[in-house]
PDB file of N, CA and C in Angstrom:
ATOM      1  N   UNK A   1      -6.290 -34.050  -0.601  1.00  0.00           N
ATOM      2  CA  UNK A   1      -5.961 -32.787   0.005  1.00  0.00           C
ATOM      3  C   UNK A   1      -7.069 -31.777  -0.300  1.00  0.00           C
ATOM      4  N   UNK A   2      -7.194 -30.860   1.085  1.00  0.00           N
ATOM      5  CA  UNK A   2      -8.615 -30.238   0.509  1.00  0.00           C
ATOM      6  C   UNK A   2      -8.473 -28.838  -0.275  1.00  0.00           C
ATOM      7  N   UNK A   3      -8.845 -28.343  -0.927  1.00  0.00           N
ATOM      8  CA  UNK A   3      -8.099 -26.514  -1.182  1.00  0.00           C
ATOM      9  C   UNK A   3      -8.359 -25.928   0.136  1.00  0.00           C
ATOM     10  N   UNK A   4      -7.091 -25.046  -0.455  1.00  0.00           N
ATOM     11  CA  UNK A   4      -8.005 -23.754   0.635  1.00  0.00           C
ATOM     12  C   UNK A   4      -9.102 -22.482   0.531  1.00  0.00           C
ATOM     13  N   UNK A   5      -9.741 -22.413   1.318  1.00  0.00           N
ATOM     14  CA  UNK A   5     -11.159 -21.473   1.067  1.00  0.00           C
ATOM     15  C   UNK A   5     -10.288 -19.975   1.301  1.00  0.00           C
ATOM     16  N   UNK A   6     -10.765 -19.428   0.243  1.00  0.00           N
ATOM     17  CA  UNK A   6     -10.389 -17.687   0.013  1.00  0.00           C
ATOM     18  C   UNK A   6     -11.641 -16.801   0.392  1.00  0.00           C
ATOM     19  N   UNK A   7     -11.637 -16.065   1.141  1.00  0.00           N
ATOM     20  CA  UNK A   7     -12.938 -15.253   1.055  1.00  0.00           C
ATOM     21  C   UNK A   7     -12.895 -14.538  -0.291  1.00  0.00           C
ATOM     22  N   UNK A   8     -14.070 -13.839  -0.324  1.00  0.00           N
ATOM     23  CA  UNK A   8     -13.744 -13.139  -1.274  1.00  0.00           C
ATOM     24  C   UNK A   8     -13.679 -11.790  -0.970  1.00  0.00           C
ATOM     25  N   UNK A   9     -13.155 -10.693  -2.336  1.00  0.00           N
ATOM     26  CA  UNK A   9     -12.899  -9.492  -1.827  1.00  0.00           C
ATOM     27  C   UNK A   9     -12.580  -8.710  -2.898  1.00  0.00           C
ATOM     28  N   UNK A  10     -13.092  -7.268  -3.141  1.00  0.00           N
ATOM     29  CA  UNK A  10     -13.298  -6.921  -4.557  1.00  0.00           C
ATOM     30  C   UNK A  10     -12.097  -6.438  -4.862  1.00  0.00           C
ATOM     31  N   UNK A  11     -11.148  -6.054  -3.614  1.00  0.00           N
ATOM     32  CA  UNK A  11      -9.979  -5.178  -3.807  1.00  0.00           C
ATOM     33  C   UNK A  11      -9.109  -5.336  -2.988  1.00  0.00           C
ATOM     34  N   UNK A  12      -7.670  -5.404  -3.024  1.00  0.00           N
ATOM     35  CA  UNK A  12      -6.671  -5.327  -2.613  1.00  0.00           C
ATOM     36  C   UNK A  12      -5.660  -4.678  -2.436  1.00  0.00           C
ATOM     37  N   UNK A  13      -5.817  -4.165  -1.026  1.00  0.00           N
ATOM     38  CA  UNK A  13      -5.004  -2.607  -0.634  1.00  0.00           C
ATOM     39  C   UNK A  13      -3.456  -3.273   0.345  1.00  0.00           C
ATOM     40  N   UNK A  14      -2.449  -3.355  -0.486  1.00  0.00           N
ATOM     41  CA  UNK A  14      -0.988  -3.601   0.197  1.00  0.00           C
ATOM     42  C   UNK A  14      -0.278  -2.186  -0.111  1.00  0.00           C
ATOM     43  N   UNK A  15       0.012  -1.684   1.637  1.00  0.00           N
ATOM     44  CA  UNK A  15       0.474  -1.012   2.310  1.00  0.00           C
ATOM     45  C   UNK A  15       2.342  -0.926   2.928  1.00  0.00           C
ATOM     46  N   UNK A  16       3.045  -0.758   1.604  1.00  0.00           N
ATOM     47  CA  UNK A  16       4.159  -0.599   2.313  1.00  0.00           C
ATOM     48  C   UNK A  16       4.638  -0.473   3.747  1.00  0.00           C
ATOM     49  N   UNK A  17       5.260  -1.024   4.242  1.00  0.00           N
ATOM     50  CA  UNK A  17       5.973  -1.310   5.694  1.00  0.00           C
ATOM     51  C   UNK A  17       7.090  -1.193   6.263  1.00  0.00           C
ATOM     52  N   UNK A  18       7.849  -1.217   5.066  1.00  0.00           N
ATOM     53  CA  UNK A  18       9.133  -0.991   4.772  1.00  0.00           C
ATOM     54  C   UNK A  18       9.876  -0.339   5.150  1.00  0.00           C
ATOM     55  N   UNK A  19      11.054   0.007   5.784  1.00  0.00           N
ATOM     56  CA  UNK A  19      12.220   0.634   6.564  1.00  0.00           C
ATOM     57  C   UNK A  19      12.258   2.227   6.142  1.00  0.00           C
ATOM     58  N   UNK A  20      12.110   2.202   4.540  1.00  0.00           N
ATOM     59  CA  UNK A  20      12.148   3.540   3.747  1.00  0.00           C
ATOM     60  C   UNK A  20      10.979   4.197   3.585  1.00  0.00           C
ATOM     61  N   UNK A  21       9.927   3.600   4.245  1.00  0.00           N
ATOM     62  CA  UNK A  21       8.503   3.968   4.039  1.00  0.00           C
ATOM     63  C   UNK A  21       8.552   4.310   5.264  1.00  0.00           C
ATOM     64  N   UNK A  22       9.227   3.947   6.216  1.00  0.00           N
ATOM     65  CA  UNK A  22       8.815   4.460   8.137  1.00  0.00           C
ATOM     66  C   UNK A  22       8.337   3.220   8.561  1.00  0.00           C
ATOM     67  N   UNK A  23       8.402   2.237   8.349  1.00  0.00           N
ATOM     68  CA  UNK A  23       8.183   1.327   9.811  1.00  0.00           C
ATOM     69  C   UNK A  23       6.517   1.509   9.955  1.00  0.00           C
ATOM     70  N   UNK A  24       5.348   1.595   8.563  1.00  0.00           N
ATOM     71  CA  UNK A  24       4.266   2.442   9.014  1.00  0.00           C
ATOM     72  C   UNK A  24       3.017   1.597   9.310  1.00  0.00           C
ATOM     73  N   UNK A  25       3.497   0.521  10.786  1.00  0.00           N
ATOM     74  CA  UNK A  25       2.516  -0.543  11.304  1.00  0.00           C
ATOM     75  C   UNK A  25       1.477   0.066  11.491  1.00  0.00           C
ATOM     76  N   UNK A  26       1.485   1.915  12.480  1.00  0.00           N
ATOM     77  CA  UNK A  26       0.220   2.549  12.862  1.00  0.00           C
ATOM     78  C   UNK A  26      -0.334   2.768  11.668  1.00  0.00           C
ATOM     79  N   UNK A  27      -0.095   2.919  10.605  1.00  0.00           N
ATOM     80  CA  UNK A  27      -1.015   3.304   9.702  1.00  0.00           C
ATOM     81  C   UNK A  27      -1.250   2.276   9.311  1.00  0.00           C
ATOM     82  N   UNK A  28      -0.545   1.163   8.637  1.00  0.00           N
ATOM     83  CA  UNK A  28      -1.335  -0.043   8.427  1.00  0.00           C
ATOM     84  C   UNK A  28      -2.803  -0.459   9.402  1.00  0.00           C
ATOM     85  N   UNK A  29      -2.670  -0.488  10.650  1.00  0.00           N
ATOM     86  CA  UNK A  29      -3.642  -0.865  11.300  1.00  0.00           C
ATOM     87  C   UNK A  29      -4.708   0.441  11.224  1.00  0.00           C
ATOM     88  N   UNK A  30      -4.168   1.406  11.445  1.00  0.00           N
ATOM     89  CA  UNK A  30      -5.237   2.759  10.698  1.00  0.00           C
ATOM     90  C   UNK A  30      -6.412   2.341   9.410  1.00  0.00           C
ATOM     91  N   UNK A  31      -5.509   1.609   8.230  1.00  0.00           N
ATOM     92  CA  UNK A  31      -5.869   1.522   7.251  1.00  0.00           C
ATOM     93  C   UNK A  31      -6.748   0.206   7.916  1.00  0.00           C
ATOM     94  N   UNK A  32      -6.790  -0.626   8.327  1.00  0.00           N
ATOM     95  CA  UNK A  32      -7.643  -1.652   8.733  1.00  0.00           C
ATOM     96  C   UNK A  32      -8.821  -1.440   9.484  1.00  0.00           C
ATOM     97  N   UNK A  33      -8.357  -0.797  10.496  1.00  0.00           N
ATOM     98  CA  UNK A  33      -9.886  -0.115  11.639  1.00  0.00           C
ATOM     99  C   UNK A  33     -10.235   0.647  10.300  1.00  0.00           C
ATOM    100  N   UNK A  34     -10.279   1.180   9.694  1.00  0.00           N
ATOM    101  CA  UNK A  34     -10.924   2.408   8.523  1.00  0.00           C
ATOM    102  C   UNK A  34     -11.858   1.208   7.622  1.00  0.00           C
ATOM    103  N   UNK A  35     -11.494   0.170   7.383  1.00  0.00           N
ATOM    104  CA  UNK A  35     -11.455  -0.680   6.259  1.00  0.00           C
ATOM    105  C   UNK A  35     -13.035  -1.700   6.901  1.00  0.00           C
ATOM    106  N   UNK A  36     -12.470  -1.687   7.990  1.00  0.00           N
ATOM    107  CA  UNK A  36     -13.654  -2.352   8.943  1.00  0.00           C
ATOM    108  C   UNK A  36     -14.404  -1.282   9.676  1.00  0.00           C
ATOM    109  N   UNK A  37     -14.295  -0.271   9.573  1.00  0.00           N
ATOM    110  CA  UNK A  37     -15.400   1.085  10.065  1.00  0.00           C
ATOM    111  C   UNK A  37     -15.976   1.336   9.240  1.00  0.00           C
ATOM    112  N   UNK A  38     -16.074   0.901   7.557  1.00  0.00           N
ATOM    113  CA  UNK A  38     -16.462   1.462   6.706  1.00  0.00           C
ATOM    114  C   UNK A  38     -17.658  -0.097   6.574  1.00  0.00           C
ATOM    115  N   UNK A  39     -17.448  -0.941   6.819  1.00  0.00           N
ATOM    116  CA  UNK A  39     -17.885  -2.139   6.883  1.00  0.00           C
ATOM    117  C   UNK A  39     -17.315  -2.730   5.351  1.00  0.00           C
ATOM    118  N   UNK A  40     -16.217  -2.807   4.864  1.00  0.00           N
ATOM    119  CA  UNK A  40     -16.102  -3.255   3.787  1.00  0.00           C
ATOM    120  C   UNK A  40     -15.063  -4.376   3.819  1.00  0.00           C
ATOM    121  N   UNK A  41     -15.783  -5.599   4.616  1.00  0.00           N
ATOM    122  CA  UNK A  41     -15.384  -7.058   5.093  1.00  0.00           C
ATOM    123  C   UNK A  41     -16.388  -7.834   4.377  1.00  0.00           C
ATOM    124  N   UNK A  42     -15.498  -9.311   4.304  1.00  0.00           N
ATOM    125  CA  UNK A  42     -16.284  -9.671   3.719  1.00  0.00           C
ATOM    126  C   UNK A  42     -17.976  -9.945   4.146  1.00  0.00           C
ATOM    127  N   UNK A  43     -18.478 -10.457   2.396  1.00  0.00           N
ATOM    128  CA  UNK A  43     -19.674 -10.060   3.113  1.00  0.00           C
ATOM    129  C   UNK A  43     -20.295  -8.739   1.824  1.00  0.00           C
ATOM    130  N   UNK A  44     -19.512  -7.770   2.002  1.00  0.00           N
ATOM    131  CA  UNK A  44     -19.761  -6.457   1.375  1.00  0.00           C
ATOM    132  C   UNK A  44     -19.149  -6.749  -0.104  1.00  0.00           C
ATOM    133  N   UNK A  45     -20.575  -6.220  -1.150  1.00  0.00           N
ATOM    134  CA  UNK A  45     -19.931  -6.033  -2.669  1.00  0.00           C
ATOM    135  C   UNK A  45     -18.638  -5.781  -2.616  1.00  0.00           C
ATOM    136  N   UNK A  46     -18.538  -4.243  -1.699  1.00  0.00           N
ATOM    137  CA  UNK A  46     -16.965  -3.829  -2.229  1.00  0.00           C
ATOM    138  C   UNK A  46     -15.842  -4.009  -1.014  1.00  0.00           C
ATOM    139  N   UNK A  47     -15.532  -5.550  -0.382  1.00  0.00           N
ATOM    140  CA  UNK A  47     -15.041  -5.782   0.695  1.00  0.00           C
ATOM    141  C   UNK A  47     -13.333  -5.800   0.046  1.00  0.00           C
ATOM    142  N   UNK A  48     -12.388  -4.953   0.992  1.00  0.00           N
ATOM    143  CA  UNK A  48     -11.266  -4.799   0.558  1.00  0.00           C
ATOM    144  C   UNK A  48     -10.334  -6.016   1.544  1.00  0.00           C
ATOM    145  N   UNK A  49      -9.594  -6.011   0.903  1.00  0.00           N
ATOM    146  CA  UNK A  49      -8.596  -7.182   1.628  1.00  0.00           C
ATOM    147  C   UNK A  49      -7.154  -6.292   2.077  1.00  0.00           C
ATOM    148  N   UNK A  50      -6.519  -6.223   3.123  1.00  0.00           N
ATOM    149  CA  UNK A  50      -5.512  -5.138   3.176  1.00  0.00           C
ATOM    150  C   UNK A  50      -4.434  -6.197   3.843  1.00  0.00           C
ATOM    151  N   UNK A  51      -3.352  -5.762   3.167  1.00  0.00           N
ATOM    152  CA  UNK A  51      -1.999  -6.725   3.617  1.00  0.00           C
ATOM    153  C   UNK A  51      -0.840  -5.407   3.497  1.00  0.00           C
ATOM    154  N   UNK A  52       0.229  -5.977   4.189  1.00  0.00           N
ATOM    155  CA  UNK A  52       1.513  -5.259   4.258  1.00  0.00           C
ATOM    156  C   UNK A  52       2.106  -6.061   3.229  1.00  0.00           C
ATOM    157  N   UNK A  53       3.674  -5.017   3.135  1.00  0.00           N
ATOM    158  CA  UNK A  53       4.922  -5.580   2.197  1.00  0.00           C
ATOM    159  C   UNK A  53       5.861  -4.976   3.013  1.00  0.00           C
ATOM    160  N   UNK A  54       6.773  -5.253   2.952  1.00  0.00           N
ATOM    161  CA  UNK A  54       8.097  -4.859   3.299  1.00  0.00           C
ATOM    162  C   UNK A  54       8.459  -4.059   2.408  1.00  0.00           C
ATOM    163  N   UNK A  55       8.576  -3.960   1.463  1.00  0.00           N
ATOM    164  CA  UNK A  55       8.994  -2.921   0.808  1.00  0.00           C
ATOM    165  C   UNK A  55       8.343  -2.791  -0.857  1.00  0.00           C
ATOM    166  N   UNK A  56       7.936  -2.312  -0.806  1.00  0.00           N
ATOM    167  CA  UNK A  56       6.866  -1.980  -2.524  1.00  0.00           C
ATOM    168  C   UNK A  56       8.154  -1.699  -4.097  1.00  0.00           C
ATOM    169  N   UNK A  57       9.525  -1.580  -3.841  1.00  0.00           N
ATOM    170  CA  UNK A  57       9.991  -1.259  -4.767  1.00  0.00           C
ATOM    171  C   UNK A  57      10.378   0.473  -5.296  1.00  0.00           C
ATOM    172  N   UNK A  58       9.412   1.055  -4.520  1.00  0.00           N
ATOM    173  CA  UNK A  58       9.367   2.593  -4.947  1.00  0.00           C
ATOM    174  C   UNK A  58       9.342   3.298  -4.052  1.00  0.00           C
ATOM    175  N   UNK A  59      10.439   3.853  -3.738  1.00  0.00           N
ATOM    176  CA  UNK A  59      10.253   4.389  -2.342  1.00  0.00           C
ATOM    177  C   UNK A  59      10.291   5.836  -2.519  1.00  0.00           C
ATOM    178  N   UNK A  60       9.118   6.694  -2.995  1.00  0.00           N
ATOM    179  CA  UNK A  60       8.858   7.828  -3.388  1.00  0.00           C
ATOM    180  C   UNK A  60       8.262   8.379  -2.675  1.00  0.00           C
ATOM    181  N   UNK A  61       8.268   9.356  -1.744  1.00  0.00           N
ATOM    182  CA  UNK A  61       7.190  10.302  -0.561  1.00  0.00           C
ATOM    183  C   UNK A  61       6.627   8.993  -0.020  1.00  0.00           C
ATOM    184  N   UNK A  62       6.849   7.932   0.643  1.00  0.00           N
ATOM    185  CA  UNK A  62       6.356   6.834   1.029  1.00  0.00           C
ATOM    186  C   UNK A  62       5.575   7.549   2.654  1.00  0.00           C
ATOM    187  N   UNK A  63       4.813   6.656   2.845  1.00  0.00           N
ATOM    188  CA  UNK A  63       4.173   5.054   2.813  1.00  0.00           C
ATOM    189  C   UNK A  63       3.617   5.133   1.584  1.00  0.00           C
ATOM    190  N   UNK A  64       3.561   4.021   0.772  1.00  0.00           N
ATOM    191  CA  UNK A  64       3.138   3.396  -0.287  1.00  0.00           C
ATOM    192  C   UNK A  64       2.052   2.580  -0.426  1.00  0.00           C
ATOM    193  N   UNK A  65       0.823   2.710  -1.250  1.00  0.00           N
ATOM    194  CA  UNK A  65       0.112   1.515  -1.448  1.00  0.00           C
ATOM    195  C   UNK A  65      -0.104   1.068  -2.640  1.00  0.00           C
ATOM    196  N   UNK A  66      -0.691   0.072  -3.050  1.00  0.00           N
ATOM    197  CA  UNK A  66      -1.320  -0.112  -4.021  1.00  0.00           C
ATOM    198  C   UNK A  66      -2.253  -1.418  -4.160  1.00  0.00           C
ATOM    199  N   UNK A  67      -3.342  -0.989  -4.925  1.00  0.00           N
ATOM    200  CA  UNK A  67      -4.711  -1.331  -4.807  1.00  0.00           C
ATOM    201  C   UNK A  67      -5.037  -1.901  -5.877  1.00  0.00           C
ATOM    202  N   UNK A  68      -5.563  -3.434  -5.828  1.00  0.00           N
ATOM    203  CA  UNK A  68      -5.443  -4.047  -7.238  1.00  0.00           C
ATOM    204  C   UNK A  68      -7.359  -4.255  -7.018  1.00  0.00           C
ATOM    205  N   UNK A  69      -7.849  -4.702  -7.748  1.00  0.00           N
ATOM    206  CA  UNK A  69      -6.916  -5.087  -9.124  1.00  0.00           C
ATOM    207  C   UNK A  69      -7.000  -3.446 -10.179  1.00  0.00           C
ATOM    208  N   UNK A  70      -7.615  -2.254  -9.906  1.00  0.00           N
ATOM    209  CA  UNK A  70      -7.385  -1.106 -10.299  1.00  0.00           C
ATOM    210  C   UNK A  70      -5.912  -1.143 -10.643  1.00  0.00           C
ATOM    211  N   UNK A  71      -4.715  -1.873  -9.868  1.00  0.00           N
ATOM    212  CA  UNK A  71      -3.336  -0.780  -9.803  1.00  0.00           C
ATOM    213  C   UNK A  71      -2.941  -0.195  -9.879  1.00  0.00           C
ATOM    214  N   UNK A  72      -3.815   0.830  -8.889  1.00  0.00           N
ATOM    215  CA  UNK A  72      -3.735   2.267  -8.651  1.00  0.00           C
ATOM    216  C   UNK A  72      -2.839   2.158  -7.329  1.00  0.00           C
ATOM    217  N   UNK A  73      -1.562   2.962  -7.404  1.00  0.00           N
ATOM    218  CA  UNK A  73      -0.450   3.748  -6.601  1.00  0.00           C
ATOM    219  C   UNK A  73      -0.545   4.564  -5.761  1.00  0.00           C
ATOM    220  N   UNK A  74      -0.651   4.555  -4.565  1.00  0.00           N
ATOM    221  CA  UNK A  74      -0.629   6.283  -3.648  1.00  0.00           C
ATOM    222  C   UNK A  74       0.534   6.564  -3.167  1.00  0.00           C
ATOM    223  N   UNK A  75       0.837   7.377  -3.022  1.00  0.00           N
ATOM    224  CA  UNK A  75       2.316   8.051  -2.407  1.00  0.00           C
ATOM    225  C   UNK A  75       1.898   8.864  -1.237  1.00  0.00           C
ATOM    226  N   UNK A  76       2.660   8.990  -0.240  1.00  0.00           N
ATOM    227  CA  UNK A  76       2.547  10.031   0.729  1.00  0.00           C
ATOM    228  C   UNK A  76       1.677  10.182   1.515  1.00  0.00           C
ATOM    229  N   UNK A  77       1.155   9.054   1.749  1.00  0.00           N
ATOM    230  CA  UNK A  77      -0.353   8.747   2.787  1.00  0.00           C
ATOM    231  C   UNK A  77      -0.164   9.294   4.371  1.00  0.00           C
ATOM    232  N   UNK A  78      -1.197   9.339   4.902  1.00  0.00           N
ATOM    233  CA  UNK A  78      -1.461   9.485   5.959  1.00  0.00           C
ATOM    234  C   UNK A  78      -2.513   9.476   6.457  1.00  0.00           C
ATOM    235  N   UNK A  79      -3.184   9.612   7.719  1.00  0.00           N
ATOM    236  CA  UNK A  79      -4.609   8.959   7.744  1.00  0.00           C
ATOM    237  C   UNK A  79      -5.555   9.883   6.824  1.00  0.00           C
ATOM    238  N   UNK A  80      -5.616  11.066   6.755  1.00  0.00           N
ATOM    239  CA  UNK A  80      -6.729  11.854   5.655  1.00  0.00           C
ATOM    240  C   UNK A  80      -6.241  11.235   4.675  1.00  0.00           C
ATOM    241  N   UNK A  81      -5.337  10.815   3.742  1.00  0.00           N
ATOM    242  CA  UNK A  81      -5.288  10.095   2.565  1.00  0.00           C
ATOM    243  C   UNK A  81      -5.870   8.667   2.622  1.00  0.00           C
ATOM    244  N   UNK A  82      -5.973   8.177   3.784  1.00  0.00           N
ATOM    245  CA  UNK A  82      -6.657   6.908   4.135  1.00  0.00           C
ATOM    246  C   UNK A  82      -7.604   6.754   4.476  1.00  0.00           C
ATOM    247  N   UNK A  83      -8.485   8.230   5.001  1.00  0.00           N
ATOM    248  CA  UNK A  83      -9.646   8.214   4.929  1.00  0.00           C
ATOM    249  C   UNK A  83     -10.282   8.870   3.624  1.00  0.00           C
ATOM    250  N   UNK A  84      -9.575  10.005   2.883  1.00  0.00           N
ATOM    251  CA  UNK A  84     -10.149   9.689   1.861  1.00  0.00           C
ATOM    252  C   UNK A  84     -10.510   8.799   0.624  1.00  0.00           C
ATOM    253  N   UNK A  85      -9.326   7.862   1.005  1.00  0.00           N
ATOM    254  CA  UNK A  85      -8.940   6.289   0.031  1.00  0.00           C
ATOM    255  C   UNK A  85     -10.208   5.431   0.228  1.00  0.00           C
ATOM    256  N   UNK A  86     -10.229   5.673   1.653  1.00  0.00           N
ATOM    257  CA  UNK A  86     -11.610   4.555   1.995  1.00  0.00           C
ATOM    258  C   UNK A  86     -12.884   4.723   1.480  1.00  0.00           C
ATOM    259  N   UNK A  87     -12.864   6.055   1.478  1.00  0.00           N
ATOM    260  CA  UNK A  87     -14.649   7.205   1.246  1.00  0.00           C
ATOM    261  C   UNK A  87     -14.708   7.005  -0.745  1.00  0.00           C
ATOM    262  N   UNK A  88     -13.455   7.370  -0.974  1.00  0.00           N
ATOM    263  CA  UNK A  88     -13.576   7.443  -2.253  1.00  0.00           C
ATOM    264  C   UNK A  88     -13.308   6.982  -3.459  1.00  0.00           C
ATOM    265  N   UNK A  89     -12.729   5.942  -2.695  1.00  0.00           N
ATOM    266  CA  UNK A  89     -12.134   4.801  -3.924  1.00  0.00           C
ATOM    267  C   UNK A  89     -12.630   3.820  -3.600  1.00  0.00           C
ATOM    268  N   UNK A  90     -12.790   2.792  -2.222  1.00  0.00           N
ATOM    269  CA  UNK A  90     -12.691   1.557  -1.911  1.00  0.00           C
ATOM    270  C   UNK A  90     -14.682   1.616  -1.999  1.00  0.00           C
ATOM    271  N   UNK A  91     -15.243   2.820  -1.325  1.00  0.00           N
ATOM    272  CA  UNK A  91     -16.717   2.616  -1.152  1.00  0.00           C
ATOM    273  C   UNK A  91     -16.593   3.929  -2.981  1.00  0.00           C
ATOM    274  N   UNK A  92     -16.337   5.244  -2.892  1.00  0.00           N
ATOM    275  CA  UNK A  92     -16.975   5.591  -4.176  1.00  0.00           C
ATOM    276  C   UNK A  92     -16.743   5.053  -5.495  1.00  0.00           C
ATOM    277  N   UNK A  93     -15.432   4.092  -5.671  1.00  0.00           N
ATOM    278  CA  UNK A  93     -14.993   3.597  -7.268  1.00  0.00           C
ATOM    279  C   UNK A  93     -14.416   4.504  -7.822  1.00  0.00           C
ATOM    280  N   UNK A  94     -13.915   5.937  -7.158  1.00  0.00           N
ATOM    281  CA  UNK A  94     -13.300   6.858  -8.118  1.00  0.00           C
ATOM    282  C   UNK A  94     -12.320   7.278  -7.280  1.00  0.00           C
ATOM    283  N   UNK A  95     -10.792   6.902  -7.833  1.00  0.00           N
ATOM    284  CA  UNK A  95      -9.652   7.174  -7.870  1.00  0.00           C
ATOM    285  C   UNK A  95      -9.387   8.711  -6.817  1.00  0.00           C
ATOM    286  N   UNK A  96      -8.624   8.310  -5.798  1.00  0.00           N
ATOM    287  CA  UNK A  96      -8.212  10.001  -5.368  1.00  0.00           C
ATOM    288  C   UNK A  96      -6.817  10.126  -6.084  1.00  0.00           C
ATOM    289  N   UNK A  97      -6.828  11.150  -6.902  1.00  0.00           N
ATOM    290  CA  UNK A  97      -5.789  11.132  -7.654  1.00  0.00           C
ATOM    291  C   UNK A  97      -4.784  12.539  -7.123  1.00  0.00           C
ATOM    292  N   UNK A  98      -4.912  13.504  -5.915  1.00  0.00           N
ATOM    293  CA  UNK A  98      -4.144  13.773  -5.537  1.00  0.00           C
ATOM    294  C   UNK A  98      -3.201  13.004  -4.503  1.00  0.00           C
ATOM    295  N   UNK A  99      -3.567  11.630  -4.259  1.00  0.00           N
ATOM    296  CA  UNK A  99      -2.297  10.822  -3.659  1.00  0.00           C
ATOM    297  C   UNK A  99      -2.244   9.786  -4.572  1.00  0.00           C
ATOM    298  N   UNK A 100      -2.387   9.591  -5.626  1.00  0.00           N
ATOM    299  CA  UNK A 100      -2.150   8.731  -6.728  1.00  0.00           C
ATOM    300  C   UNK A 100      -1.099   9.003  -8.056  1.00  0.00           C
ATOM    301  N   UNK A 101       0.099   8.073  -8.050  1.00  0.00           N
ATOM    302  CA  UNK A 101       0.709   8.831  -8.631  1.00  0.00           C
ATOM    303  C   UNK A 101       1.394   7.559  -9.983  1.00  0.00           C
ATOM    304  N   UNK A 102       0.366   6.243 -10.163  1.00  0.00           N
ATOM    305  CA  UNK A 102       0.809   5.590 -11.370  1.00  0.00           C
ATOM    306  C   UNK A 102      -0.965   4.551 -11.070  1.00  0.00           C
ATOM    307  N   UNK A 103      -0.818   4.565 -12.688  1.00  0.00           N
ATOM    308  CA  UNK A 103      -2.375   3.219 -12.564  1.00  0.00           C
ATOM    309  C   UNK A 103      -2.098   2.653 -13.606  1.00  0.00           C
ATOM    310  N   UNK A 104      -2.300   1.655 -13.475  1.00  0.00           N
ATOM    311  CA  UNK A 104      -2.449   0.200 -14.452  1.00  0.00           C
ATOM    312  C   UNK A 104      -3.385   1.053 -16.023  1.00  0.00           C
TER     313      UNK A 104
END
């Protein structure tokens, strides 16, 4: 049996989806065109990998993410929180900590 091939990817952004979060497919795919506008596919040092959940557990000012392996938390997103997520965490390495609200 052969394995399976993983790309690789420096970070992992799962995006609540969840009923209590809003149903938030447009922003999920927001968060993807952003993710691939930024060019950070693989390929790229800092290529992010972005998946949904159904529900994250915490349903606080949702949509919800969280971004490993940092496990850093955002609350209350929307696309300026997703474009600043992209600009400043995923490409700068430094935490936006006005939509961040727990880290590993």
């Amino acid at each position: 049996m052969t394995k399976p091939q993983m790309m690789p990817y420096k970070r992992h952004a799962i995006l609540c989806c969840g009923k209590s979060c809003g149903e938030n497919l447009p922003l999920l795919n927001y968060l993807k065109e952003q993710v691939i506008a930024a060019g950070l596919t693989v390929g790229d040092p800092n290529a992010v990998r972005v998946n949904r959940a159904g529900c994250l557990g915490v349903c606080l000012e949702g949509p919800i993410m969280v971004v490993y392996p940092e496990g850093v938390w955002y609350y209350g997103l929307n696309e300026e929180a997703i474009d600043r997520i992209v600009e400043e965490h995923f490409q700068g390495g430094k935490v936006v900590e006005e939509f961040a609200f727990y880290q590993m």
